[in-house]
C-alpha atoms as a PDB file:
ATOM      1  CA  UNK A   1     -22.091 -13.920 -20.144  1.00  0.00           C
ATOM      2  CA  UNK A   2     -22.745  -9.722 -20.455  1.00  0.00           C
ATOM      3  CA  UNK A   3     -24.526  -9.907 -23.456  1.00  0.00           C
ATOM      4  CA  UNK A   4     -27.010  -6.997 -23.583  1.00  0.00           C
ATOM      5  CA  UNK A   5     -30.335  -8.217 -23.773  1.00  0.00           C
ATOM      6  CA  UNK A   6     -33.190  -5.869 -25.274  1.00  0.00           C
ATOM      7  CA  UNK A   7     -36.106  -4.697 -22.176  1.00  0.00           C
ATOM      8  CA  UNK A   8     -39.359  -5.619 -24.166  1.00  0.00           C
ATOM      9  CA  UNK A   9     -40.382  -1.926 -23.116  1.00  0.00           C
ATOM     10  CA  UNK A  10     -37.970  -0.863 -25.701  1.00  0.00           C
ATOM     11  CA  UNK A  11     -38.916  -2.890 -28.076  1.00  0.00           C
ATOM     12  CA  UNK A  12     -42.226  -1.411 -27.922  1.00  0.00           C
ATOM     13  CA  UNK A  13     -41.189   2.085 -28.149  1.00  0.00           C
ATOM     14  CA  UNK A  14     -38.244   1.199 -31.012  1.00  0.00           C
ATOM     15  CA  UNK A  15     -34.917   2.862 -31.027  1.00  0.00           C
ATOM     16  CA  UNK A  16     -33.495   5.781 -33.457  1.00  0.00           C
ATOM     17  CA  UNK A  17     -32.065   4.459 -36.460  1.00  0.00           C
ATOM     18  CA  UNK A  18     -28.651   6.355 -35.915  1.00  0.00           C
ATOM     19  CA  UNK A  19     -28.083   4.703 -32.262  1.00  0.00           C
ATOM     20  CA  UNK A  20     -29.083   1.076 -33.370  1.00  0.00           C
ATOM     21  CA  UNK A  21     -26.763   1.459 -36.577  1.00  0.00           C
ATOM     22  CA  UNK A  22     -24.376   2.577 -34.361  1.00  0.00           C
ATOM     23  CA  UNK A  23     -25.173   0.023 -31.809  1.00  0.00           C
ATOM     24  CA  UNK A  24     -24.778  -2.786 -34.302  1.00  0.00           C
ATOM     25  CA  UNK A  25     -21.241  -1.177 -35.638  1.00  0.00           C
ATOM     26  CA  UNK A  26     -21.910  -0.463 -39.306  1.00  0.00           C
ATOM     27  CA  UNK A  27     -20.839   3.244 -38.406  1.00  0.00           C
ATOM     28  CA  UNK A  28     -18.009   4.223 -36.034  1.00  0.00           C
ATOM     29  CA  UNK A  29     -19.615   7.201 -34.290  1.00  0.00           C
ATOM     30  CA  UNK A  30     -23.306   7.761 -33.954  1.00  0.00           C
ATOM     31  CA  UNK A  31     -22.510  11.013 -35.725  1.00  0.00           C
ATOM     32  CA  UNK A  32     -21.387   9.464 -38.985  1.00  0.00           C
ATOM     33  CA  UNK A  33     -24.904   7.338 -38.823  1.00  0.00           C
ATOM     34  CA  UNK A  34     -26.859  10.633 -38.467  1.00  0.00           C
ATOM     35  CA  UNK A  35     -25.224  12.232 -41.478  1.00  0.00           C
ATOM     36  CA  UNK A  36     -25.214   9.189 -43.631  1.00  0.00           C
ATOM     37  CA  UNK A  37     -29.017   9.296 -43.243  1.00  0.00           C
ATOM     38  CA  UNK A  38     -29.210  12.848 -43.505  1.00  0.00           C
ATOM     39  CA  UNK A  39     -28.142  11.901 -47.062  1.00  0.00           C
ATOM     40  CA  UNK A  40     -31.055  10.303 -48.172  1.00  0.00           C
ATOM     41  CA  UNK A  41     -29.447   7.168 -48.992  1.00  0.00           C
ATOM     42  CA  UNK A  42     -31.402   4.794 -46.724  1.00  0.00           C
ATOM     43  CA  UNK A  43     -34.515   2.867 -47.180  1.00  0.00           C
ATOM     44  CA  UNK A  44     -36.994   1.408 -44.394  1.00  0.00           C
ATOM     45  CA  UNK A  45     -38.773  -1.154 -45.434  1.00  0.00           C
ATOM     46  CA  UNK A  46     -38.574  -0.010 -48.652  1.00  0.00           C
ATOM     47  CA  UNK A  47     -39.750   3.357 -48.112  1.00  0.00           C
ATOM     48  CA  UNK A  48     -36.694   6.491 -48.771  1.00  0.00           C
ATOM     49  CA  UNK A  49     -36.103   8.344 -45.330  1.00  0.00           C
ATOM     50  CA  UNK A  50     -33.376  10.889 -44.366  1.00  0.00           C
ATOM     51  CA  UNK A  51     -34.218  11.235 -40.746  1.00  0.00           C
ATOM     52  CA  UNK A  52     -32.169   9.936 -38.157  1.00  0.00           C
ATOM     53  CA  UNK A  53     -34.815  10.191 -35.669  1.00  0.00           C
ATOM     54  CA  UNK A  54     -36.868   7.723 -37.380  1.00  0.00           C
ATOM     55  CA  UNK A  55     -37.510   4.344 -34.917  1.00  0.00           C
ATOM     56  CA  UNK A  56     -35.783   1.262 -35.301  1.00  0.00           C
ATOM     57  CA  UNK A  57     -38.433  -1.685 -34.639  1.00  0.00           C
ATOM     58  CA  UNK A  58     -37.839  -4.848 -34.549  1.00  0.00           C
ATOM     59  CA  UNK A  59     -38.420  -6.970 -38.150  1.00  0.00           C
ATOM     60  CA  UNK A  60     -37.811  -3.907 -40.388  1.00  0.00           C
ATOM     61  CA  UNK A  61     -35.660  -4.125 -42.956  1.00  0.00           C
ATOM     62  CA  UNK A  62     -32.922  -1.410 -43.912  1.00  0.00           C
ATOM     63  CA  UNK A  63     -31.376  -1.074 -47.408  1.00  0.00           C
ATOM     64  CA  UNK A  64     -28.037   1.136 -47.277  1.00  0.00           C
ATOM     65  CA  UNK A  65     -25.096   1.319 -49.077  1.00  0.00           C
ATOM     66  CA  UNK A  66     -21.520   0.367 -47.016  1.00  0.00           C
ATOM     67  CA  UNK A  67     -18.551   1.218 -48.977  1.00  0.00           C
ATOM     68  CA  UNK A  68     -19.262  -0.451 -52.842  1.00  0.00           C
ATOM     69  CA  UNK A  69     -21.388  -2.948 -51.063  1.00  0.00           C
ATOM     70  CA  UNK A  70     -25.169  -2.302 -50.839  1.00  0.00           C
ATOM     71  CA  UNK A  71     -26.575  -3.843 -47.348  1.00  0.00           C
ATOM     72  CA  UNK A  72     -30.029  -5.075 -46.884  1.00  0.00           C
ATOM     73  CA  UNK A  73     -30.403  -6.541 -42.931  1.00  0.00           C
ATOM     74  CA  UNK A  74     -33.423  -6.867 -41.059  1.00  0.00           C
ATOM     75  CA  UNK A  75     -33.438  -5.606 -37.276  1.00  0.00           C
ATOM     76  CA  UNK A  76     -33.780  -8.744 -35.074  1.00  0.00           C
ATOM     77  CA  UNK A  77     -33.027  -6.745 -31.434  1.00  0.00           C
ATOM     78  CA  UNK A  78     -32.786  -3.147 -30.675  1.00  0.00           C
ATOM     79  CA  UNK A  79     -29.789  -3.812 -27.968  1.00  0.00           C
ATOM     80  CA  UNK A  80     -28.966  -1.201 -25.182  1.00  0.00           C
ATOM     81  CA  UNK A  81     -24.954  -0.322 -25.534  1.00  0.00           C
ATOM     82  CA  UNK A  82     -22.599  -0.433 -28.093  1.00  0.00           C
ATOM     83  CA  UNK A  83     -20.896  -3.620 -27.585  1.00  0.00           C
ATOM     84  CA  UNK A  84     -18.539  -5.948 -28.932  1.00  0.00           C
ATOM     85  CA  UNK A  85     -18.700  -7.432 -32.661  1.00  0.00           C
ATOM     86  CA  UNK A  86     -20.154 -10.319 -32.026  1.00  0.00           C
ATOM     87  CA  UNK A  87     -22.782  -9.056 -29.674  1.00  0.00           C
ATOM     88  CA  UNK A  88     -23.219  -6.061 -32.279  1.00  0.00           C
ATOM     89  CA  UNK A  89     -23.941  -9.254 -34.522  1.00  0.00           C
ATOM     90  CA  UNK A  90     -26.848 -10.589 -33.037  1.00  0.00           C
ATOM     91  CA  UNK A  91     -29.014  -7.005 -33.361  1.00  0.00           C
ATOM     92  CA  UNK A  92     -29.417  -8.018 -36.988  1.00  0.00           C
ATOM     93  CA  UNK A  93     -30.053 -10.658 -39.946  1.00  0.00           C
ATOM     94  CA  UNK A  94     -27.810 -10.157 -43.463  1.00  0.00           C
ATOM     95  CA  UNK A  95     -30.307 -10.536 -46.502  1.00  0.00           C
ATOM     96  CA  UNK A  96     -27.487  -9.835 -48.567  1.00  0.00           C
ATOM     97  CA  UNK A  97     -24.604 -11.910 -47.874  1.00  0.00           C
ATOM     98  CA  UNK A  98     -20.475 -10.451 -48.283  1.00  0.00           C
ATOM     99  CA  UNK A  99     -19.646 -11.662 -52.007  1.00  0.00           C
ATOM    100  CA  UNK A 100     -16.144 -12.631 -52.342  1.00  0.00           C
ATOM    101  CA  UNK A 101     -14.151  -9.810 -53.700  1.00  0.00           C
ATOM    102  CA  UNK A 102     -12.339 -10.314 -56.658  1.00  0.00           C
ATOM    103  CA  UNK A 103     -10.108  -7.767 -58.610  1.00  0.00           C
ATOM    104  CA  UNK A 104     -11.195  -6.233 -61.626  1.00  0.00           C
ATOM    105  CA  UNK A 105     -14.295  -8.046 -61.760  1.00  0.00           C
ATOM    106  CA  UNK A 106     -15.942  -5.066 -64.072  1.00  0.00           C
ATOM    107  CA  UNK A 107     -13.458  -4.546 -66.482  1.00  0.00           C
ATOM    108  CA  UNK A 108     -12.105  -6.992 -68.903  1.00  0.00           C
ATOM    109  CA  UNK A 109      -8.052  -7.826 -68.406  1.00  0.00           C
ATOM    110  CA  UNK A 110      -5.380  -6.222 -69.804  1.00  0.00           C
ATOM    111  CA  UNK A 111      -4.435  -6.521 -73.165  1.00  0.00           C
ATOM    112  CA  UNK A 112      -0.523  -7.873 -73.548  1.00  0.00           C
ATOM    113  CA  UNK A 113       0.511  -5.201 -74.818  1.00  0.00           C
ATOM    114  CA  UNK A 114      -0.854  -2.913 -71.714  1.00  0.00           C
ATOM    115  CA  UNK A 115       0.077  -4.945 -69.343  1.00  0.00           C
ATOM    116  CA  UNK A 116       3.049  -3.277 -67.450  1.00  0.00           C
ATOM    117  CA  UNK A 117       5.245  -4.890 -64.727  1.00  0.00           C
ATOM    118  CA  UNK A 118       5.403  -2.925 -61.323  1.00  0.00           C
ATOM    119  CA  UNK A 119       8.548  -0.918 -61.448  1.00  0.00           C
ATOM    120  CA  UNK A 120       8.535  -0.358 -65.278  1.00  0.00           C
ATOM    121  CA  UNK A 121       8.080   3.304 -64.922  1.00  0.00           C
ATOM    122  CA  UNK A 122       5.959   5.290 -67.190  1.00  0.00           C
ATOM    123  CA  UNK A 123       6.263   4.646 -70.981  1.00  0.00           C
ATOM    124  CA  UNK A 124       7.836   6.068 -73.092  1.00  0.00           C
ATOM    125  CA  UNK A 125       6.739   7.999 -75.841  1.00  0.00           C
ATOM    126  CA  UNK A 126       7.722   5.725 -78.568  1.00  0.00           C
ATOM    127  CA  UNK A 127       6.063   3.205 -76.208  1.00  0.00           C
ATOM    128  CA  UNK A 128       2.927   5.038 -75.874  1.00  0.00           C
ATOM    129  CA  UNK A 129       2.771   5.515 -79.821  1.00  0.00           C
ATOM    130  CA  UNK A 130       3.299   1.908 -80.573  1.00  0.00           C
ATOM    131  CA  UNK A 131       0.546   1.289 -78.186  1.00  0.00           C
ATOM    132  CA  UNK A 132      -1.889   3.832 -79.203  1.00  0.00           C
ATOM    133  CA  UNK A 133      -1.175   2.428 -83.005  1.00  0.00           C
ATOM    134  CA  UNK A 134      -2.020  -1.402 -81.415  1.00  0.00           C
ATOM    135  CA  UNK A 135      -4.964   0.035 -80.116  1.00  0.00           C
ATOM    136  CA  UNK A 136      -5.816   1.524 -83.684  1.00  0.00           C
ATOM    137  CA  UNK A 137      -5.445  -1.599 -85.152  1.00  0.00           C
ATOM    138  CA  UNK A 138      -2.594  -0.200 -87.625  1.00  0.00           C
ATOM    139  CA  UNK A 139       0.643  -2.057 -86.540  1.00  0.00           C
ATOM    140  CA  UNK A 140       1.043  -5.204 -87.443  1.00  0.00           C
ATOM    141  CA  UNK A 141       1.348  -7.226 -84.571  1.00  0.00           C
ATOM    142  CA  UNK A 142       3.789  -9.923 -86.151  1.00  0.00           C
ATOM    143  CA  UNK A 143       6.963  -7.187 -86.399  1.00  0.00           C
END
């Protein structure tokens, strides 16, 4: 198969961070890696950097945030070429594994009485009232 195999001379020499993120697909142009970094939001091995230039060595570890994930991976290969997902897949080891998402997994649910079917429209105002006044604690929730 084409997979793109890493020269050990580039191993040696590392890779900039924005081309190997890029290179392993966590960004979808090497420009959006660059500014992401730029930010100040990454961590190498622990330590805070916001240079895109920095090298990408093998068995480093990067800390970022993707989204309302936070992604820790260690660099296993520096690759040569942007290439498909599952070749982009092998540049890398995932400390921090996907969690399955679940909704609302913050907040408590709904009360019954907030709990609104799609379609329902806003509330009304007498609505709203009676709700503010269950919310209060001052309507008797029997009636």
């Amino acid at each position: 198969m084409g997979m793109a195999v890493p020269n050990d001379d580039t191993n040696e020499t590392g890779l900039r961070l924005d081309k190997w993120l890029w290179y392993a697909r966590f960004f979808k142009t090497r420009a959006l890696a660059s500014k992401a970094i730029s930010n100040g939001r990454f961590r190498l091995d622990g330590e805070v950097m916001s240079k895109p230039h920095r090298q990408a060595k093998c068995g480093q570890v990067l800390t970022f945030s993707q989204g309302t994930r936070i992604r820790v991976v260690r660099i296993k290969a520096l690759g040569s070429r942007r290439g498909p997902a599952p070749e982009a897949a092998l540049l890398f080891d995932d400390l921090a594994p996907i969690e399955p998402a679940t909704e609302r997994k913050d907040s408590s649910p709904l009360p019954a009485f907030e709990n609104r079917q799609a379609g329902d429209g806003r509330p009304t105002k007498r609505q709203r009232r009676e709700t503010d006044r269950l919310k209060a604690g001052l309507l008797d929730i029997e009636d």
